[in-house]
Protein backbone atom coordinates (compact mmCIF):
# COMPACT_ATOMS: atom_id res chain seq x y z
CA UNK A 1 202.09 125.84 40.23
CA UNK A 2 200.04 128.94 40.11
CA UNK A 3 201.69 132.03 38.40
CA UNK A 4 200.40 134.51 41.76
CA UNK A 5 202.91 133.40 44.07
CA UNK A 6 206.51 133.01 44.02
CA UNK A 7 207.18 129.17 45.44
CA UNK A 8 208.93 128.97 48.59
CA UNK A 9 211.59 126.81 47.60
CA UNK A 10 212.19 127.39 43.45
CA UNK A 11 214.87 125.99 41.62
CA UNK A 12 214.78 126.46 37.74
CA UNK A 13 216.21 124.10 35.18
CA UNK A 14 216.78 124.65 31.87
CA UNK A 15 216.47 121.31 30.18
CA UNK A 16 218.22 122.17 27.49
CA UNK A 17 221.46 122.77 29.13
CA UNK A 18 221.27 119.35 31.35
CA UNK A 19 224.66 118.27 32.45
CA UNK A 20 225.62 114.55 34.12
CA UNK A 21 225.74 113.62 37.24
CA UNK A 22 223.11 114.44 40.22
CA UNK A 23 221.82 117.78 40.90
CA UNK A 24 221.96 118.46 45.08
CA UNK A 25 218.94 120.89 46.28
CA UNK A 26 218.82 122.49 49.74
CA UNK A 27 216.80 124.71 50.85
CA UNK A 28 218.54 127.81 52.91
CA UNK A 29 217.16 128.41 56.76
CA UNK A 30 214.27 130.85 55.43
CA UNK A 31 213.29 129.01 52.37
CA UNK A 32 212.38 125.59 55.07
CA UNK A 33 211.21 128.53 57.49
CA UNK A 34 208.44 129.35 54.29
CA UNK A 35 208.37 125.20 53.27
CA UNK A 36 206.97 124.65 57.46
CA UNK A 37 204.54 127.41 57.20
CA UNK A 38 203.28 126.18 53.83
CA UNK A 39 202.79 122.33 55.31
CA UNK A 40 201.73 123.74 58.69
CA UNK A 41 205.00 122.42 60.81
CA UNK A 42 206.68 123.54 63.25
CA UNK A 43 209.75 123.48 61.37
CA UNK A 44 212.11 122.22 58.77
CA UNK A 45 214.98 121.45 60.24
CA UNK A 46 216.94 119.88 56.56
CA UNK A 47 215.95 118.94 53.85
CA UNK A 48 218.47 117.25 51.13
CA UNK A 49 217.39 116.00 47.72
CA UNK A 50 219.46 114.70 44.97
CA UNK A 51 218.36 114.14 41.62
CA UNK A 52 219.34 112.85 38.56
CA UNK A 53 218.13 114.23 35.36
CA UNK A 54 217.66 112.35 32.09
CA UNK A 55 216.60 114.16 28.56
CA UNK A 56 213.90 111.97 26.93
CA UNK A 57 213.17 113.23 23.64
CA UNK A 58 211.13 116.86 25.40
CA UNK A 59 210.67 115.21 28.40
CA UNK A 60 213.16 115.29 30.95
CA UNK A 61 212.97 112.22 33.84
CA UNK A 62 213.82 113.07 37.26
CA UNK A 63 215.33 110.09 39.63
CA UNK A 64 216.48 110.31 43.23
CA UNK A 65 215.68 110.77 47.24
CA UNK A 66 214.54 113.57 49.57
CA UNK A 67 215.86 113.35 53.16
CA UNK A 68 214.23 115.78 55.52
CA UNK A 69 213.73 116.04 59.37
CA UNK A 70 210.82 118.34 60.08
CA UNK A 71 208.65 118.63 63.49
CA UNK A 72 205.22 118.41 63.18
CA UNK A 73 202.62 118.55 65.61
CA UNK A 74 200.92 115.43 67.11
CA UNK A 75 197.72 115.11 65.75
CA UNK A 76 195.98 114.27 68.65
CA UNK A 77 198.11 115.79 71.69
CA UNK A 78 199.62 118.72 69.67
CA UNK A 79 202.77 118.07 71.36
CA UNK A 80 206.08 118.01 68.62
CA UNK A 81 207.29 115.53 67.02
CA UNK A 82 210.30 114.89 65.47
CA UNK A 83 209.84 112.90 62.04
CA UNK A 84 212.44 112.02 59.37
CA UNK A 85 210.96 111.83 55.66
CA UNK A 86 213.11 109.49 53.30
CA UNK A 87 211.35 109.48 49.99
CA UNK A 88 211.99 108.39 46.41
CA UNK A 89 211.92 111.11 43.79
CA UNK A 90 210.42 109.58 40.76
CA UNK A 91 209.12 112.10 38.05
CA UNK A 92 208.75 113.29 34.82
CA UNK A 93 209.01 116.68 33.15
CA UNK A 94 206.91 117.35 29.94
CA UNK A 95 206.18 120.71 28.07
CA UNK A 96 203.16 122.21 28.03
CA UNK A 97 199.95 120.52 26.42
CA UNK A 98 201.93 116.83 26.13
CA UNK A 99 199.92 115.80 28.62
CA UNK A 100 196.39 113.66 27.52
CA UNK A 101 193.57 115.36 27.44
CA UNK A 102 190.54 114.78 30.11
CA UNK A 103 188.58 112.78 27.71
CA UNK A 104 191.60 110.91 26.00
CA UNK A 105 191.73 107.55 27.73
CA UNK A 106 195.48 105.93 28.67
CA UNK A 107 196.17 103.42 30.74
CA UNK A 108 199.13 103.72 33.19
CA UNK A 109 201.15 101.12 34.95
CA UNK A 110 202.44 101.34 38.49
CA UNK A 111 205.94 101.92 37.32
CA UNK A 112 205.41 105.20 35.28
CA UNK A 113 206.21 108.63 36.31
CA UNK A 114 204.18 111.35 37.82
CA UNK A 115 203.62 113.79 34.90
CA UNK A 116 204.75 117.31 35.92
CA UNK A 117 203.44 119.97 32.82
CA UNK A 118 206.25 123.04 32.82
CA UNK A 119 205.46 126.43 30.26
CA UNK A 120 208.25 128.35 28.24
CA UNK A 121 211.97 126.77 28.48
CA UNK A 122 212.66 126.04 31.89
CA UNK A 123 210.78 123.67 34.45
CA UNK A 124 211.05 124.18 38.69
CA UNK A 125 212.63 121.58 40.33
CA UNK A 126 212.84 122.82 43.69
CA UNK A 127 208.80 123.22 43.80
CA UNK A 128 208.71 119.73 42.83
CA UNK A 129 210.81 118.43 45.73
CA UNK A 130 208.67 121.12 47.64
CA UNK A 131 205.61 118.97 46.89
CA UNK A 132 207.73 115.73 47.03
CA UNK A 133 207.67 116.47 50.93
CA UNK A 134 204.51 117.83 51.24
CA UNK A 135 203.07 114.55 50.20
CA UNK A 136 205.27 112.49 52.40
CA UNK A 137 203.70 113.90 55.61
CA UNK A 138 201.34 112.18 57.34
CA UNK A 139 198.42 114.76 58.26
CA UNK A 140 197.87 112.20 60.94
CA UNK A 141 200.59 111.45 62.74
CA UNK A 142 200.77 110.81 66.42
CA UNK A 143 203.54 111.17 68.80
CA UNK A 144 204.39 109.20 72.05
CA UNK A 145 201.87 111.26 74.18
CA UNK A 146 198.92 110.57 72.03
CA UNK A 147 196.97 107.62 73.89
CA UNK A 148 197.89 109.47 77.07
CA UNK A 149 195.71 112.12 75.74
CA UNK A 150 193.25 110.37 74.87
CA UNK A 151 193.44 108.69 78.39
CA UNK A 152 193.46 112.36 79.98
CA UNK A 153 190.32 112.95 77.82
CA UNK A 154 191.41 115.46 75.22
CA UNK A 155 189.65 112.84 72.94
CA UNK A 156 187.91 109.47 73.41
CA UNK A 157 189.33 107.26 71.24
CA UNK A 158 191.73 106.89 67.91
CA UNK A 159 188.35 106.56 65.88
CA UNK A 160 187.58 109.66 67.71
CA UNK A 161 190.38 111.73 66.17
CA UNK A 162 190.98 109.93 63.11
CA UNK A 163 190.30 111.49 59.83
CA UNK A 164 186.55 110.94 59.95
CA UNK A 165 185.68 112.17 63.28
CA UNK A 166 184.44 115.35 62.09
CA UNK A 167 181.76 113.62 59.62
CA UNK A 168 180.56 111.44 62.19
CA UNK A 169 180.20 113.86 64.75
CA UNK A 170 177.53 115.64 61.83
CA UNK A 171 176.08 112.37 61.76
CA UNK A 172 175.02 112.16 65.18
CA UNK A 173 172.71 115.55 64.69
């Protein structure tokens, strides 16, 4: 998270004053208005997440789910399309310069974290959830009226306007 910008959706924690139980984040109507113009949507309609926090030594582990419904468009038609996002939160919290340098060499196994670095006493959990959903949308996505479009001739095929149609469209000149 870059110190320029304010995120759109910011939620500090002090993980020093952790208390049980699951935290419940929601974004208010213009922090999803910001989230959809940062992701490109056409909106956010909700978005719930509720996560539970667990002090590891300096670390702090973050467990739950992120429920959204956003509208994006479809990537071939442009028409909207509603989609629901249910995704596992699974991440971990560590204070600044924990993390392995580029030339140490770990080895990680499918079960660990994602490794989120936070500076000074306090770490953002609502820009994590931010990117949480940001990853769960598909870039890609097509909606009911896409092979009618491609029918109609707005594009030729699903190779056409998949993610490589751009580079092979170079490759023909």
């Amino acid at each position: 998270m870059s110190d320029a910008a304010a995120p759109e959706f910011s939620r500090m924690v002090d993980p020093r004053k952790l208390t049980e139980g699951a935290i419940v984040l929601e974004p208010g109507e213009g922090e999803r208005s910001a989230l959809a113009r940062r992701f490109d949507l056409v909106s956010v309609d909700s978005m719930r997440a509720e996560v539970v926090l667990d002090p590891d030594g300096n670390a702090v582990a973050a467990r739950g789910t992120l429920e959204a419904q956003i509208v994006q468009s479809c990537a071939v038609s442009g028409e909207d399309l509603p989609v629901r996002i249910a995704e596992d939160i699974s991440l971990r919290f560590v204070p600044e310069n924990s993390l392995p340098t580029p030339d140490e060499e770990i080895e990680l196994t499918a079960d660990q974290l994602d490794e989120i670095e936070y500076r000074g006493d306090r770490f953002d959990l609502g820009e994590a959830v931010a990117q949480t959903l940001g990853l769960a949308i598909d870039p890609f996505a097509e909606g009911p009226g896409a092979e009618e479009a491609r029918k109609a001739g707005l594009v030729s095929s699903a190779e056409a306007s998949g993610p490589f149609a751009a580079l092979a469209a170079l490759k023909k000149e």
